[in-house]
N, C-alpha and C. Protein backbone atom coordinates (compact mmCIF):
# COMPACT_ATOMS: atom_id res chain seq x y z
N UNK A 1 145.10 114.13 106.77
CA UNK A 1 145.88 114.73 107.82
C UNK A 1 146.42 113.66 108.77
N UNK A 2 145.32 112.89 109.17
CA UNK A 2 145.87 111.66 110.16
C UNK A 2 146.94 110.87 109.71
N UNK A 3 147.19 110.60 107.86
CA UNK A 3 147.76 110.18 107.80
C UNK A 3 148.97 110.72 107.52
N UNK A 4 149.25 111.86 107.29
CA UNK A 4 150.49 112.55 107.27
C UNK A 4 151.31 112.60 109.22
N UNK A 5 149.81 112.83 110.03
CA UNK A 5 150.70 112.57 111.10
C UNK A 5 151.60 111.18 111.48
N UNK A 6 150.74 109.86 111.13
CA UNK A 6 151.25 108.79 111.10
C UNK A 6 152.35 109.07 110.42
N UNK A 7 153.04 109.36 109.07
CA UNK A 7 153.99 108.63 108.53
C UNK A 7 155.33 109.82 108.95
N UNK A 8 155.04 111.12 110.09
CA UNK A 8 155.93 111.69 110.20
C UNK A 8 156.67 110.63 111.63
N UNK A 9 155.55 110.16 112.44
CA UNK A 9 155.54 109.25 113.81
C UNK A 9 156.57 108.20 113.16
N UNK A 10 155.75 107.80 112.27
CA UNK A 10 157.16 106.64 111.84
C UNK A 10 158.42 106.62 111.69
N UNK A 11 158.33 107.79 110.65
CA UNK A 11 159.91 108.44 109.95
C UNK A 11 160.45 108.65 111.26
N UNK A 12 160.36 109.60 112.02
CA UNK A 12 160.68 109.70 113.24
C UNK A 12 161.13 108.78 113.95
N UNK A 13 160.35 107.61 114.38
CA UNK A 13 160.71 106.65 115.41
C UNK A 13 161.37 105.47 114.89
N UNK A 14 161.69 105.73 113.49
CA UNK A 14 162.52 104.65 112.56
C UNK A 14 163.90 104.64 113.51
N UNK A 15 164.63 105.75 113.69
CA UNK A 15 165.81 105.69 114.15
C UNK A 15 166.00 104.76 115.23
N UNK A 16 165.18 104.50 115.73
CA UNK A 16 164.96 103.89 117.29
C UNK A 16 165.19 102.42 116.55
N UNK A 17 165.29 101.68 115.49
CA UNK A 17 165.64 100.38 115.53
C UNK A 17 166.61 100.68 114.49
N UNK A 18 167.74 101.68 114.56
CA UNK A 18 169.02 101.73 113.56
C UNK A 18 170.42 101.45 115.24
N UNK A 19 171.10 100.50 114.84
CA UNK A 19 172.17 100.16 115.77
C UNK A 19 172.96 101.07 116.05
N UNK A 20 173.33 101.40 117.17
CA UNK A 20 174.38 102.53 117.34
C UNK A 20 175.70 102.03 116.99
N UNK A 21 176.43 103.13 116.55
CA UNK A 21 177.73 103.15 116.05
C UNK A 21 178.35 104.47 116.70
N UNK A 22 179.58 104.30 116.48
CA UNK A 22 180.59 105.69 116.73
C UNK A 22 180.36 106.22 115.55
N UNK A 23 180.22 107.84 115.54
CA UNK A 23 180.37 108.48 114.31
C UNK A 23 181.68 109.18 114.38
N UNK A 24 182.92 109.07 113.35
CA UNK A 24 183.62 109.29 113.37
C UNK A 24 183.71 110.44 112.40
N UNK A 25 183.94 111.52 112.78
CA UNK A 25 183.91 113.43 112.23
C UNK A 25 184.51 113.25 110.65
N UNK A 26 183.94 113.85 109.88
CA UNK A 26 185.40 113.90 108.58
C UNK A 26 186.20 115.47 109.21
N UNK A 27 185.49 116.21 109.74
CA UNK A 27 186.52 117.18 110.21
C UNK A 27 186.44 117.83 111.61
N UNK A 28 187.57 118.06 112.13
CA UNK A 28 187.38 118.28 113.28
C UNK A 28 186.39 119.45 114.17
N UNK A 29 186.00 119.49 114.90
CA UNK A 29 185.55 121.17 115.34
C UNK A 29 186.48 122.11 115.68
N UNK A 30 187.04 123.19 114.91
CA UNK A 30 187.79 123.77 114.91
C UNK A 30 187.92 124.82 116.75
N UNK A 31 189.87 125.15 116.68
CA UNK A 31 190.18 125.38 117.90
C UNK A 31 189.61 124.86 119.52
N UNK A 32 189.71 123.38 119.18
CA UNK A 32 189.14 122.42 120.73
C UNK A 32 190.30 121.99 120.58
N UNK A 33 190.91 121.33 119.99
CA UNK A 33 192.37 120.49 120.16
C UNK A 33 192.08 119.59 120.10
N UNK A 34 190.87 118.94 120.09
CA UNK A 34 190.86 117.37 120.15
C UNK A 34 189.25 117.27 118.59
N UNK A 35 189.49 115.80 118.27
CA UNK A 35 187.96 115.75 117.92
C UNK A 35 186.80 114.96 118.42
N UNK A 36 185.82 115.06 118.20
CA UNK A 36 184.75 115.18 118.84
C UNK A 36 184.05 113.66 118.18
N UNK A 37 183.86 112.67 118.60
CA UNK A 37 183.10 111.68 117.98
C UNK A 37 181.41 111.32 118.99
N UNK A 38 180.95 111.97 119.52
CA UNK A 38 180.09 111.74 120.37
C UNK A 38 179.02 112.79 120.35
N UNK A 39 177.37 112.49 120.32
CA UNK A 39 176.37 114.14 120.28
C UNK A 39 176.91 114.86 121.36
N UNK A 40 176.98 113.84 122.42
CA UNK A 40 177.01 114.93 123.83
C UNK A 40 178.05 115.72 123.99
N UNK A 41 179.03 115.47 123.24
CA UNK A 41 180.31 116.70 123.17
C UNK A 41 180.02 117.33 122.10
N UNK A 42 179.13 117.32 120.71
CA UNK A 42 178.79 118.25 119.82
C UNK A 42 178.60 119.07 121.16
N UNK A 43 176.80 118.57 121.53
CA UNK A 43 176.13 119.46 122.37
C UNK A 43 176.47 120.33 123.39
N UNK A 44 177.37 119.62 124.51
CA UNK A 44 178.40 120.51 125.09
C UNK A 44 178.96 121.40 124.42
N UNK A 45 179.37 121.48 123.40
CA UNK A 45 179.92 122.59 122.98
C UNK A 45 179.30 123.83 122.15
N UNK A 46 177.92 123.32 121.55
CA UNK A 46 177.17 124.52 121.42
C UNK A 46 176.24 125.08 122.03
N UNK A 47 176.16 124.60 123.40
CA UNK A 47 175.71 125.84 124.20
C UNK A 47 176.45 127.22 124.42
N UNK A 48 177.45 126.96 124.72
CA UNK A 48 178.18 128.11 124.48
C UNK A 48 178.62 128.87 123.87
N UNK A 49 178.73 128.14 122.55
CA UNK A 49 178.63 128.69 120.93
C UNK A 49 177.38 129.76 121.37
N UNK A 50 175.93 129.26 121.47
CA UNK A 50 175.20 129.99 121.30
C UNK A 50 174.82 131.55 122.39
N UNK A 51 175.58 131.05 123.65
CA UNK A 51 175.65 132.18 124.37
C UNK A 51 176.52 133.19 123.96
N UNK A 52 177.65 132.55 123.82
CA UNK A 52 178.56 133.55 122.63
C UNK A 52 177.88 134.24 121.18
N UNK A 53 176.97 133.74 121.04
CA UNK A 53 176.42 134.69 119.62
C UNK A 53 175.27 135.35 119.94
N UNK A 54 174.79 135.17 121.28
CA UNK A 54 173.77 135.61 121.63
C UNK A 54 174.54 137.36 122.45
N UNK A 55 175.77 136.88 123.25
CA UNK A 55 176.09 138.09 123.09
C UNK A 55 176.90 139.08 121.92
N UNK A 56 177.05 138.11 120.97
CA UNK A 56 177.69 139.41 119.93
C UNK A 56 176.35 139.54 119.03
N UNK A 57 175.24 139.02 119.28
CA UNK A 57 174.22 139.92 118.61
C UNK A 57 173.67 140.63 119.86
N UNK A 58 173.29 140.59 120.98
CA UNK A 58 173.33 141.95 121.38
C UNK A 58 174.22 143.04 121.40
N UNK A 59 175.18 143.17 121.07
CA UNK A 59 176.06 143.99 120.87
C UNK A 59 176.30 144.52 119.60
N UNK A 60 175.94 143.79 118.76
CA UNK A 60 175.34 144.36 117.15
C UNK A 60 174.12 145.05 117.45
N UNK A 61 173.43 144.63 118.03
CA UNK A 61 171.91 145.26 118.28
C UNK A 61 171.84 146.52 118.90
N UNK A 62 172.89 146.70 120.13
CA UNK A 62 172.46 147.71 120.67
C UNK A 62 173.77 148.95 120.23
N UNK A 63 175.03 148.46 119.18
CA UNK A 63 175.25 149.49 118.58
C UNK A 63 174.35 150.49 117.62
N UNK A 64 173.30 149.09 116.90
CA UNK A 64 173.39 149.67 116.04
C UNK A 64 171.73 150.60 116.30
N UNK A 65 171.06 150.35 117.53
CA UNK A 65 170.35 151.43 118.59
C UNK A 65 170.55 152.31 118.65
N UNK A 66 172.12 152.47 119.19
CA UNK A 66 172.88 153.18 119.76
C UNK A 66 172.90 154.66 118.71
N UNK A 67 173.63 153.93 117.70
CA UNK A 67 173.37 154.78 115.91
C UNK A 67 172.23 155.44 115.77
N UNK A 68 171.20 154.22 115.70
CA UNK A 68 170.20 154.87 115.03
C UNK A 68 169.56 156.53 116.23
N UNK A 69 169.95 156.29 118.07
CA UNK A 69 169.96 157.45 118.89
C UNK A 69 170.35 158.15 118.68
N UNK A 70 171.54 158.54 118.46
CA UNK A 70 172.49 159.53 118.33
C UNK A 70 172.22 159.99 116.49
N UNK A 71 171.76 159.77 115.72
CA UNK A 71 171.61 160.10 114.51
C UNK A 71 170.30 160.53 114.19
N UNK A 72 169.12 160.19 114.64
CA UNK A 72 167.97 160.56 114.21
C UNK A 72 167.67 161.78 115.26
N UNK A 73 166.90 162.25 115.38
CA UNK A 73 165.93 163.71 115.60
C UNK A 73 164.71 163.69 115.63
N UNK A 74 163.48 162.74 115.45
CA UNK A 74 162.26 162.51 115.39
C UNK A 74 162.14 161.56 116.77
N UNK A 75 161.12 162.21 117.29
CA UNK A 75 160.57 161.44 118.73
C UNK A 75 160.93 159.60 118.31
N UNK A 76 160.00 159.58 117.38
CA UNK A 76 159.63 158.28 117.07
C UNK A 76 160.81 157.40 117.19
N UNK A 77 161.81 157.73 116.10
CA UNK A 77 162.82 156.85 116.02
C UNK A 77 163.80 157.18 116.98
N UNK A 78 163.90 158.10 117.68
CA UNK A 78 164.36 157.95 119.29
C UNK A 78 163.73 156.35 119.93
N UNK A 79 162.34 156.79 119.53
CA UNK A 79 161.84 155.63 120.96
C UNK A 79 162.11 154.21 120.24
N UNK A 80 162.10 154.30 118.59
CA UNK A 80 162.20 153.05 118.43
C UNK A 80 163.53 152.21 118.83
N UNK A 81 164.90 153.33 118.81
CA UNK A 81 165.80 153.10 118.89
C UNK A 81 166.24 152.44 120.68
N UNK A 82 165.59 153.07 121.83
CA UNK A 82 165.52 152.84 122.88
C UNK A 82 164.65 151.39 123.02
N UNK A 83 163.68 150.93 122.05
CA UNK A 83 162.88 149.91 122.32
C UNK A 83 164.34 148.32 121.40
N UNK A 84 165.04 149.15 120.64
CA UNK A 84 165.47 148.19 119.88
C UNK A 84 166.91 147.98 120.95
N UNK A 85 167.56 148.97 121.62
CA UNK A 85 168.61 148.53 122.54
C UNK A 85 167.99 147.71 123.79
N UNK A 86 166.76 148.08 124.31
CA UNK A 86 166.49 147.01 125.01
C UNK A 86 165.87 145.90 124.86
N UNK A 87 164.99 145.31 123.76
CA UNK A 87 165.38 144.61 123.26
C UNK A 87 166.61 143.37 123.12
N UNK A 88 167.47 143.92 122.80
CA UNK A 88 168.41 143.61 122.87
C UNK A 88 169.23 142.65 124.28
N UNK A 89 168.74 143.32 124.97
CA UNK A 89 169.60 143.43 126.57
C UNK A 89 168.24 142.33 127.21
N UNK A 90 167.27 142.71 126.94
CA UNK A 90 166.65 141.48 127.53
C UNK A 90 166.60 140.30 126.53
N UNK A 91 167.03 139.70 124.80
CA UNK A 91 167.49 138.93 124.79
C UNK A 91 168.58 138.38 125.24
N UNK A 92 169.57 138.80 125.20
CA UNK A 92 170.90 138.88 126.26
C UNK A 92 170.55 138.15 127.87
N UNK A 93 169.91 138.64 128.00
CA UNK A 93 169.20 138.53 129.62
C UNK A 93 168.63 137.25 130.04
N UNK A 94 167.59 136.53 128.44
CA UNK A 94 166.89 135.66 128.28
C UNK A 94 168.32 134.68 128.25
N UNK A 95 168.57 134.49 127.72
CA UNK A 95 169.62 133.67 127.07
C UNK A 95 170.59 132.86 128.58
N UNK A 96 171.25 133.86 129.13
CA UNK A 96 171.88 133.94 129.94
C UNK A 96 171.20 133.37 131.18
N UNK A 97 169.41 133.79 131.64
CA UNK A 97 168.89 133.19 132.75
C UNK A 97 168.50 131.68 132.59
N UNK A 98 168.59 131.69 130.86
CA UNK A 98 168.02 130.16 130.38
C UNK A 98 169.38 129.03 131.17
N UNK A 99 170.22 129.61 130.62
CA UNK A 99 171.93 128.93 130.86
C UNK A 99 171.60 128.86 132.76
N UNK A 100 171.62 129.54 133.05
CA UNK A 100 171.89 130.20 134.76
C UNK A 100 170.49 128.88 135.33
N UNK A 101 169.15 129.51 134.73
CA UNK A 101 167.94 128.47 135.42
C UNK A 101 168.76 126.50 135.18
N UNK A 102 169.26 126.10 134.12
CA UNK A 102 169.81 124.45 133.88
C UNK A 102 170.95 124.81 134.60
N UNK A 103 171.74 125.08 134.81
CA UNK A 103 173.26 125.16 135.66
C UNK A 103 172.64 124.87 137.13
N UNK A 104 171.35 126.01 137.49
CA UNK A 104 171.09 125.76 139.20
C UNK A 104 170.29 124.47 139.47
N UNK A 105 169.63 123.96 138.59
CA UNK A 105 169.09 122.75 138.66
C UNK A 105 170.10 121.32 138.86
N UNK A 106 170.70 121.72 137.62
CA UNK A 106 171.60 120.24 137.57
C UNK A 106 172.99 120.77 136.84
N UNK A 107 173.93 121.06 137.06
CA UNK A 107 174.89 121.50 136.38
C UNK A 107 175.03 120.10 135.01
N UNK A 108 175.17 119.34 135.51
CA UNK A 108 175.28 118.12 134.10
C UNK A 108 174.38 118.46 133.49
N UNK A 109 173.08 119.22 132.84
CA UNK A 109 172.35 119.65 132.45
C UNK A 109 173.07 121.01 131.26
N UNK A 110 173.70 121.27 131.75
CA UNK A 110 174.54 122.44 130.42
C UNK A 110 175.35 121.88 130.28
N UNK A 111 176.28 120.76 131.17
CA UNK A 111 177.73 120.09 130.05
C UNK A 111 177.27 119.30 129.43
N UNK A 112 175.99 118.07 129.38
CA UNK A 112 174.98 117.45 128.48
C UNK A 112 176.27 115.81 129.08
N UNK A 113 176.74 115.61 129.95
CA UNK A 113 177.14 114.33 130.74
C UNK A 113 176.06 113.13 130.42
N UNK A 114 175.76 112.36 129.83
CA UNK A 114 174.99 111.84 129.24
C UNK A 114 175.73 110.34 129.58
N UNK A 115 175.56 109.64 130.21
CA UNK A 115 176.47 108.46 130.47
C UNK A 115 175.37 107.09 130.26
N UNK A 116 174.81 106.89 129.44
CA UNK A 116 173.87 106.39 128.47
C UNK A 116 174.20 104.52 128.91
N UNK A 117 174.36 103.96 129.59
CA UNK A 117 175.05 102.28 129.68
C UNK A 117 173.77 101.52 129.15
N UNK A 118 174.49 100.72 127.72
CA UNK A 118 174.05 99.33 127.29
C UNK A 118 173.63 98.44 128.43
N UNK A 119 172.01 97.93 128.34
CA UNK A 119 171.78 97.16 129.13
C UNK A 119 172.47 95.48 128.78
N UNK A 120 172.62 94.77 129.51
CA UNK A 120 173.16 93.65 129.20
C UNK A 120 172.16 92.54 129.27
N UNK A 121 172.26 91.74 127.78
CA UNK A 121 170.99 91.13 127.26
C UNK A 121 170.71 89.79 128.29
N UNK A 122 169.65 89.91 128.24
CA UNK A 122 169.23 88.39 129.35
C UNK A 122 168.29 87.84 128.82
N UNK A 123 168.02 88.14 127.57
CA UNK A 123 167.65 86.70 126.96
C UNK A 123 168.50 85.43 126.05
N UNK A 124 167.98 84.21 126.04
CA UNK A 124 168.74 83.30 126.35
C UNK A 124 167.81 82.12 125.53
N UNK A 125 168.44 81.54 124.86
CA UNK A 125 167.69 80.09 124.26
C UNK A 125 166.79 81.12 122.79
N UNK A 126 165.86 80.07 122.68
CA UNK A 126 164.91 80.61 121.36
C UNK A 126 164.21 81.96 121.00
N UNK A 127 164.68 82.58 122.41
CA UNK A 127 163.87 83.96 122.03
C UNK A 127 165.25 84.70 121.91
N UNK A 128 166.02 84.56 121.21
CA UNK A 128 167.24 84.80 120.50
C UNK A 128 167.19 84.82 119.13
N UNK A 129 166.02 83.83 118.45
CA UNK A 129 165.83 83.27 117.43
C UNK A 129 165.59 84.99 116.30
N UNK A 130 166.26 85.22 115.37
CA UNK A 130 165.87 86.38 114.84
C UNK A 130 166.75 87.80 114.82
N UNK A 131 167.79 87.42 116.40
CA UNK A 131 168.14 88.64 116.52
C UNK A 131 169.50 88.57 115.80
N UNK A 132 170.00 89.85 115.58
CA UNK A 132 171.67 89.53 115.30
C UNK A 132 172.69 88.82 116.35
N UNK A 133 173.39 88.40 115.81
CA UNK A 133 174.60 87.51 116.54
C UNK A 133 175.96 87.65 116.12
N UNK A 134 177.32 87.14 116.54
CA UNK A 134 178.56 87.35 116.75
C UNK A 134 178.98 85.84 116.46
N UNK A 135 178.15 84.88 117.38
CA UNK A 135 179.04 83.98 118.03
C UNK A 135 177.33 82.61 117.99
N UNK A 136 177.94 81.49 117.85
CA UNK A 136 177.02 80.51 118.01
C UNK A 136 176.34 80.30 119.66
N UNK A 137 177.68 80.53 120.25
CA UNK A 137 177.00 80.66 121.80
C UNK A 137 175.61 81.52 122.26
N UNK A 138 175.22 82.27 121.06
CA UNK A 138 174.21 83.49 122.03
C UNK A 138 172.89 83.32 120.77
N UNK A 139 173.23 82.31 120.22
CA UNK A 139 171.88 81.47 119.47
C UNK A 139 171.31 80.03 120.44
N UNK A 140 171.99 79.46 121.27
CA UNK A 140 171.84 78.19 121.35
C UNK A 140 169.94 78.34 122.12
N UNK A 141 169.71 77.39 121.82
CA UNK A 141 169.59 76.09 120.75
C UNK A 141 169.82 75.94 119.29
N UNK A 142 169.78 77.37 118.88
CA UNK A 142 169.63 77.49 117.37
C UNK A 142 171.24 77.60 116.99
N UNK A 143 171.58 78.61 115.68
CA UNK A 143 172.67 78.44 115.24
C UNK A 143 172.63 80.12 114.48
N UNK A 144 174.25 80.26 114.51
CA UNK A 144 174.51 82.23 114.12
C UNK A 144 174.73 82.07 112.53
N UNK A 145 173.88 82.33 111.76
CA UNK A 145 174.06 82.16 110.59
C UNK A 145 174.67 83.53 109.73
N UNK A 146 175.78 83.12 109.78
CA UNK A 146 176.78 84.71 109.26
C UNK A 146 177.22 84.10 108.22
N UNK A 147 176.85 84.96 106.89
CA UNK A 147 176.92 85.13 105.61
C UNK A 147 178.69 85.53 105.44
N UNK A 148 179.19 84.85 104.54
CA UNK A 148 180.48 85.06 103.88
C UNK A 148 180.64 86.52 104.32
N UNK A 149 181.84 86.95 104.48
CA UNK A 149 182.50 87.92 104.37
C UNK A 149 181.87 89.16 105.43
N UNK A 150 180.83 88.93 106.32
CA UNK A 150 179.97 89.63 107.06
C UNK A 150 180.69 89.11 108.34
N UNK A 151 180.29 90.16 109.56
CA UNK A 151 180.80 89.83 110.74
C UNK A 151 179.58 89.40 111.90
N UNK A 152 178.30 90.11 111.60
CA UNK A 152 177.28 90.03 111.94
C UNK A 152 176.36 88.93 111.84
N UNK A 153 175.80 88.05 112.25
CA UNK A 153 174.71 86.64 111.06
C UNK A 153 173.51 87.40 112.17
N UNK A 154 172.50 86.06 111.89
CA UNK A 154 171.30 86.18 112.58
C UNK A 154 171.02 84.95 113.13
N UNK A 155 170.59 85.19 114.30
CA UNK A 155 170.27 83.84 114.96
C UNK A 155 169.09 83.02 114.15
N UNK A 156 168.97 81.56 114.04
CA UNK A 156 168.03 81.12 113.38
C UNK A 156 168.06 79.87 113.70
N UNK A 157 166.78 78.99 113.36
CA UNK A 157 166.38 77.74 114.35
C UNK A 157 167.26 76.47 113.43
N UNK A 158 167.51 75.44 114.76
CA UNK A 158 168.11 74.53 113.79
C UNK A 158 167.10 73.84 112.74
N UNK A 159 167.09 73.06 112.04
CA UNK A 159 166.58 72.61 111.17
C UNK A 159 165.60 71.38 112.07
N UNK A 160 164.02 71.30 111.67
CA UNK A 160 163.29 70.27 112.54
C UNK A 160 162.80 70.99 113.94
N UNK A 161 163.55 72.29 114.04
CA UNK A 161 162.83 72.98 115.12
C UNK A 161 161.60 73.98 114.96
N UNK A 162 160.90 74.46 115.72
CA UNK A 162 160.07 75.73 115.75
C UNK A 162 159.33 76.00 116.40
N UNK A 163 159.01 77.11 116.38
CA UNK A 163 158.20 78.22 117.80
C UNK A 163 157.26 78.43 117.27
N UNK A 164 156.78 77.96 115.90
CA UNK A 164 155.35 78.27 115.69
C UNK A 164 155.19 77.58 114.17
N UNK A 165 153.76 77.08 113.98
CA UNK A 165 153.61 76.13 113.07
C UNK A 165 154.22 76.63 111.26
N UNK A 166 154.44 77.92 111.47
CA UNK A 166 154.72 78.25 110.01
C UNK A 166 156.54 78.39 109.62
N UNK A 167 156.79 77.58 111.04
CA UNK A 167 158.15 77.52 110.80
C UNK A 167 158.66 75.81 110.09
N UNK A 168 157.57 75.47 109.94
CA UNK A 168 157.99 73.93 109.63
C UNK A 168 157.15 73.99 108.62
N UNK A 169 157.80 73.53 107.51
CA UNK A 169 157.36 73.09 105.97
C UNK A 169 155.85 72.30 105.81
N UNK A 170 155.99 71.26 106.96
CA UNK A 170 154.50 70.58 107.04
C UNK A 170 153.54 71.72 107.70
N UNK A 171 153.42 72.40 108.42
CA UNK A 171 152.46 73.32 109.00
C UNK A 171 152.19 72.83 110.29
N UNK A 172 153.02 72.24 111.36
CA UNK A 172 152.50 71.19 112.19
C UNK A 172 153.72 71.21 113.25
N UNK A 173 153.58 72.48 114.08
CA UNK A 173 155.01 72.46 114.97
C UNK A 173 154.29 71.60 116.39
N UNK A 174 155.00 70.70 117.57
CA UNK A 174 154.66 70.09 118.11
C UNK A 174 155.53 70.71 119.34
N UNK A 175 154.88 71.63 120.60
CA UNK A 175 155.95 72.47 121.07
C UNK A 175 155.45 72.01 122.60
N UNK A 176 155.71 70.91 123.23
CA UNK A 176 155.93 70.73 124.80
C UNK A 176 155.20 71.81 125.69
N UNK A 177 154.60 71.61 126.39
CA UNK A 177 153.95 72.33 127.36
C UNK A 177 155.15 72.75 128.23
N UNK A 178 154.88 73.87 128.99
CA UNK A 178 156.04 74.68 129.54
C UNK A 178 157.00 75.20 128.68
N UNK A 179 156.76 74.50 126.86
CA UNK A 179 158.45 75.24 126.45
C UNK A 179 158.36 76.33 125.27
N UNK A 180 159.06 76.61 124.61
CA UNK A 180 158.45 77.70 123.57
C UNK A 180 159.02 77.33 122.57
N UNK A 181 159.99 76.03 122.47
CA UNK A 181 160.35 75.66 121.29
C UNK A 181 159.88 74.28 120.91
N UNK A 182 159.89 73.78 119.97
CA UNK A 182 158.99 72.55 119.82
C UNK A 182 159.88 71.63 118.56
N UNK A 183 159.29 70.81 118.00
CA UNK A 183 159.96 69.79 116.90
C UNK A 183 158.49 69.52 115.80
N UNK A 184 159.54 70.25 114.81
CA UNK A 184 158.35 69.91 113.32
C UNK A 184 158.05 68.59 113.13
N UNK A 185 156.60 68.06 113.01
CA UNK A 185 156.24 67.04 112.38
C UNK A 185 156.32 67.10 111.24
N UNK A 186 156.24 65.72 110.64
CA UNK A 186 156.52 65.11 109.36
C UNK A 186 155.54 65.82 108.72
N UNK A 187 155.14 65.70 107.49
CA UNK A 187 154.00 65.88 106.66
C UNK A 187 153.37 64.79 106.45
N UNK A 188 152.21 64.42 106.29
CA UNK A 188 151.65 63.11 105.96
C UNK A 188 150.87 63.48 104.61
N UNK A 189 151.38 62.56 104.07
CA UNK A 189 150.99 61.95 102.91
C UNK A 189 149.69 61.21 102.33
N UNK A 190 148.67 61.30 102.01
CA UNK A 190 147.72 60.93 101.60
C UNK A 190 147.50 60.24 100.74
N UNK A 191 147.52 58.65 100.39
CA UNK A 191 147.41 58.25 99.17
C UNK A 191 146.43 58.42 98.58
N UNK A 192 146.14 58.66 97.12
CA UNK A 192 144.87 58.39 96.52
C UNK A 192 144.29 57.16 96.46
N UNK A 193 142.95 57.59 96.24
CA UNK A 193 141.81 56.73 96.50
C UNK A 193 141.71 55.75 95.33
């Protein structure tokens, strides 16, 4: 069990290191006039979708109450019919105070205004080392290693550098007090005896 909860936690929180992009619709949302490339304008727009179906199923519901009143003759399905129109009217009711309770709180709360701003990165030098890059400027000390035909590279250390001993071929990074980047030693060589 524990481990089924783990691997739903994961699946789940995978998204959280996928890069955002624009998603661009293959089709539009019909009668808006415009299309929609953003959740928060999906979302904006099906709240109201759903208040709108919330009242044409009460109104399916309490016709068809309504029917079953006027057509039956047995106590019972009288009352069931009175329990099924209201019903009805207090989903209706629910729906509507749900909308009404987020509107009095925060109106940006039912248009879903979501104004989300990219923080702007402030790291700088070797702890760059790893991440994606554009441009050699936002590797330095290191260098943006972008693969043919890609727009994206990855930052990565120059050659003779490293932040930790398994970055240098000899096993033997030599990294300055105060700094976090250092210079690979040689390997030494051992002659035989």
């Amino acid at each position: 069990m524990k481990l089924k909860i783990l691997f739903v936690v994961i699946l789940l929180s995978s998204g959280a290191f996928a890069f955002a992009a624009d998603y661009n619709l293959l089709q539009p949302l019909p009668h808006t006039g415009q299309s929609v490339s953003d959740f928060p304008t999906y979302v904006g727009r099906i709240i109201p979708f759903i208040l709108g179906l919330a009242a044409v199923l009460a109104v399916v519901m309490i016709t068809i109450g309504g029917i079953e009143y006027a057509i039956s003759e047995a106590v019972d399905a009288k009352a069931d019919a009175k329990d099924r129109i209201m019903q009805a009217i207090f989903g209706l009711l629910l729906a509507l105070a749900s909308w009404l309770i987020l509107w009095t709180i925060n109106p940006d709360l039912v248009n879903l205004k979501l104004n989300i701003k990219e923080l702007p990165s402030t790291q700088s030098g070797p702890d760059h080392i790893g991440l994606p890059c554009t441009t050699q400027s936002q590797c330095a000390p290191g260098f943006c290693d972008i693969l043919p035909g890609q727009s994206v590279g990855m930052c990565k250390l120059v050659a003779g550098t490293c932040r930790k001993p398994s970055d240098c071929p000899s096993g033997i990074c030599n990294i300055p007090s105060g700094s976090t980047l250092g210079a690979c030693a040689p390997a030494t060589i051992i002659p035989p005896p």
